[in-house]
Protein backbone atom coordinates (compact mmCIF):
# COMPACT_ATOMS: atom_id res chain seq x y z
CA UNK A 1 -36.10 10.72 9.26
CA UNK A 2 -34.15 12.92 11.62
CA UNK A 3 -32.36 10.17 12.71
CA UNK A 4 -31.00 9.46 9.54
CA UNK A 5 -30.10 12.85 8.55
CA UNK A 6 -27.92 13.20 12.19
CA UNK A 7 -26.28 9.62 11.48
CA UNK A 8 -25.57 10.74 7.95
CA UNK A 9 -24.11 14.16 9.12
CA UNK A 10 -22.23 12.37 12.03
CA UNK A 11 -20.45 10.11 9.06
CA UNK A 12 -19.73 13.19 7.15
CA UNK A 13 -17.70 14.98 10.35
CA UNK A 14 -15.88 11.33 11.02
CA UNK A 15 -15.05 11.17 7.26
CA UNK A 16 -13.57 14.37 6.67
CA UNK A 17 -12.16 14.98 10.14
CA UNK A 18 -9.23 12.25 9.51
CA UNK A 19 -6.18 13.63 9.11
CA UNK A 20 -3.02 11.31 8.95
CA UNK A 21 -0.40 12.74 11.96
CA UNK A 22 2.46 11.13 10.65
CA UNK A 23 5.58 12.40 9.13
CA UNK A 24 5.79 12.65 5.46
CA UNK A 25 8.07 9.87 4.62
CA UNK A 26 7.51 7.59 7.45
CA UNK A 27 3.80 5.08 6.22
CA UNK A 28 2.51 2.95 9.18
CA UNK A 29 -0.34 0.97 6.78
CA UNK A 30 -3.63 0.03 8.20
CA UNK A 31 -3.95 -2.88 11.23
CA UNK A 32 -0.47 -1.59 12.36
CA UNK A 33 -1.35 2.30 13.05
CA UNK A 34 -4.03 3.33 15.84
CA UNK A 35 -7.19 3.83 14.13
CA UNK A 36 -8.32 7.59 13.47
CA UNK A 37 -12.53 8.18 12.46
CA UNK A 38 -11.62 7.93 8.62
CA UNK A 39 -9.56 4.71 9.44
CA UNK A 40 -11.78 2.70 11.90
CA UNK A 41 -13.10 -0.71 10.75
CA UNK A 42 -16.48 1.20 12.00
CA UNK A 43 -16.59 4.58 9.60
CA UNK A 44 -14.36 2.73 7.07
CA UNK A 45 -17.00 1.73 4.98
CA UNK A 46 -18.83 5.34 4.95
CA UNK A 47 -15.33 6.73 4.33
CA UNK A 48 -15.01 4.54 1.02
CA UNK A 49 -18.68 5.37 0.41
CA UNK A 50 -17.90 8.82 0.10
CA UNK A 51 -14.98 8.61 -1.52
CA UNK A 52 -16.49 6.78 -4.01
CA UNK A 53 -19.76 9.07 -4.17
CA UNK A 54 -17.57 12.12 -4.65
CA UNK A 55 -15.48 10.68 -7.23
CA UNK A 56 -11.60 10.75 -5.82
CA UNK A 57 -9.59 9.69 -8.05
CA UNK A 58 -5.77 10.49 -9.42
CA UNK A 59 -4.01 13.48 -9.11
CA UNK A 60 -0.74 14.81 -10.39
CA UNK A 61 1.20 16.60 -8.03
CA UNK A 62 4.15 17.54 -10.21
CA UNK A 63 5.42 17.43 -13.20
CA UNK A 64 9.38 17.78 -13.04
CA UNK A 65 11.36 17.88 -16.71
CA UNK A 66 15.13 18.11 -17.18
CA UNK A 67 17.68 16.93 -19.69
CA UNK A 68 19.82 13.73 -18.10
CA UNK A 69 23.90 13.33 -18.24
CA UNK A 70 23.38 12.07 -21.55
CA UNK A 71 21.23 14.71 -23.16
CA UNK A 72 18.23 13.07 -22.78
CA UNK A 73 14.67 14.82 -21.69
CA UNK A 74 13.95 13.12 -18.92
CA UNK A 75 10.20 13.65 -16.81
CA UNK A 76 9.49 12.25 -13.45
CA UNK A 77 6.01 13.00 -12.26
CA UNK A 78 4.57 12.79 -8.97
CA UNK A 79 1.11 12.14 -7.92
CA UNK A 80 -1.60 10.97 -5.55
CA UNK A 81 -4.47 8.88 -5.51
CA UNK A 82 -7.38 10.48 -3.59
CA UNK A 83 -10.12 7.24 -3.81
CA UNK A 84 -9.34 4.45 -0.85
CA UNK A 85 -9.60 1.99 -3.89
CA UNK A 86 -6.43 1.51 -6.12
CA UNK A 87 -6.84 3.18 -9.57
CA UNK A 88 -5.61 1.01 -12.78
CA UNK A 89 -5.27 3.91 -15.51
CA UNK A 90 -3.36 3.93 -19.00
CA UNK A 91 -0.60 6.54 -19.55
CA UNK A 92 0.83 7.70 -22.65
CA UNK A 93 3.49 10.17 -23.84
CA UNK A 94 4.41 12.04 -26.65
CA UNK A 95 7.68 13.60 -27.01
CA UNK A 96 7.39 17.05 -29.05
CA UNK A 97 10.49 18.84 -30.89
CA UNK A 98 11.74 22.58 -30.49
CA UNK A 99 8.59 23.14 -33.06
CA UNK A 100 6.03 21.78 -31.01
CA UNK A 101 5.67 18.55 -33.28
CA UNK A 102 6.00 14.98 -32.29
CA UNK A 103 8.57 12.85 -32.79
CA UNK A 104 7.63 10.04 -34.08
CA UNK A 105 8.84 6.79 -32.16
CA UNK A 106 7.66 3.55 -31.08
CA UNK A 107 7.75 3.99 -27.42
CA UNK A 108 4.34 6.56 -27.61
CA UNK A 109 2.29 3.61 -26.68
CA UNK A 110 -0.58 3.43 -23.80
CA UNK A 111 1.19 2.13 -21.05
CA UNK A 112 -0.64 0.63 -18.05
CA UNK A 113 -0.05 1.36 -14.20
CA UNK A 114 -1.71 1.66 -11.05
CA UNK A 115 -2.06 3.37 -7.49
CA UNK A 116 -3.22 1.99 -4.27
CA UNK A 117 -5.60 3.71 -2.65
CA UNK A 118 -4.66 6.29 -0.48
CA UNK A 119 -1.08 6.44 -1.66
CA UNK A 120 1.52 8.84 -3.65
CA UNK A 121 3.02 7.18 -7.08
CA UNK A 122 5.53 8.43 -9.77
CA UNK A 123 6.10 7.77 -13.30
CA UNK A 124 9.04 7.82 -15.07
CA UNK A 125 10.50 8.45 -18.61
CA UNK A 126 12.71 9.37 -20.92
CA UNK A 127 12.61 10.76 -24.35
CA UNK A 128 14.08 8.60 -27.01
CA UNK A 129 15.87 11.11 -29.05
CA UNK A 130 18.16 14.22 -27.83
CA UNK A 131 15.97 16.60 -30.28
CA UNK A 132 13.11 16.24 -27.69
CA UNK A 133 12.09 19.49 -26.08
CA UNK A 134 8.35 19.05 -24.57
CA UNK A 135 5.98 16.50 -23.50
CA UNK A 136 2.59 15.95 -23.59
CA UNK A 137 0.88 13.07 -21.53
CA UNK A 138 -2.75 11.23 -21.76
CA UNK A 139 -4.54 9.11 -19.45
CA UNK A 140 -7.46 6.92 -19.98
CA UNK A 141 -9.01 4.16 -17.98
CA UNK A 142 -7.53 0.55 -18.04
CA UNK A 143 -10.31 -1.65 -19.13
């Protein structure tokens, strides 16, 4: 039993002593980049056990609005997915007027998209009428 506890807490310290040295917009993918312990074909499968047991999933890491050369509301978000498995997820958004209401259009529809594991992703769109002020955005899962 102790042996399984030290091999467990061994795969814990390779998993979350990976850290990624490379600069920020420079990605050398996997089988091209010297291994690390949360890359190796060894601790890769506890790595993805983990991620998966601590639930890792999508994060947004900004949310940047502004109005376009043509008056528009336009919002680019920026975001991450966590989980070493790619994440399918439905997005949708409602455009809101200087009163906080929606306007009502037909582009406020669940669209789908998706993020490889491990990887940064953006979304982008803009509102369909100048009277847009605000946003509001929903996700759900893509079944």
């Amino acid at each position: 039993m102790k042996t399984i506890t030290n091999i467990l807490l061994a795969a814990l310290v390779f998993t979350f002593a990976a850290c990624d040295q490379q600069p920020a917009k420079i990605h050398v993918r996997e089988g091209i980049r010297s291994d690390d312990l949360g890359n190796n074909i060894v601790t890769r499968p506890v790595a993805y056990f983990f991620s998966a047991l601590i639930g890792e999933g999508i994060e947004i890491d900004e949310a940047i609005l502004g109005r376009n050369d043509t008056g528009f509301l336009e919002l680019n978000i920026n975001g991450h997915n966590r989980s070493y498995n790619t994440k399918r997820f439905r997005y949708k958004i409602e455009w809101l007027d200087a009163n906080g209401l929606m306007i009502q259009t037909k582009t406020s529809t669940w669209l789908p998209h998706s993020a490889t594991g491990k990887s940064s992703f953006s979304l982008k769109a803009v509102a369909p009428r100048v009277e847009a002020e605000s946003f509001r955005m929903d996700t759900k899962k893509w079944e």
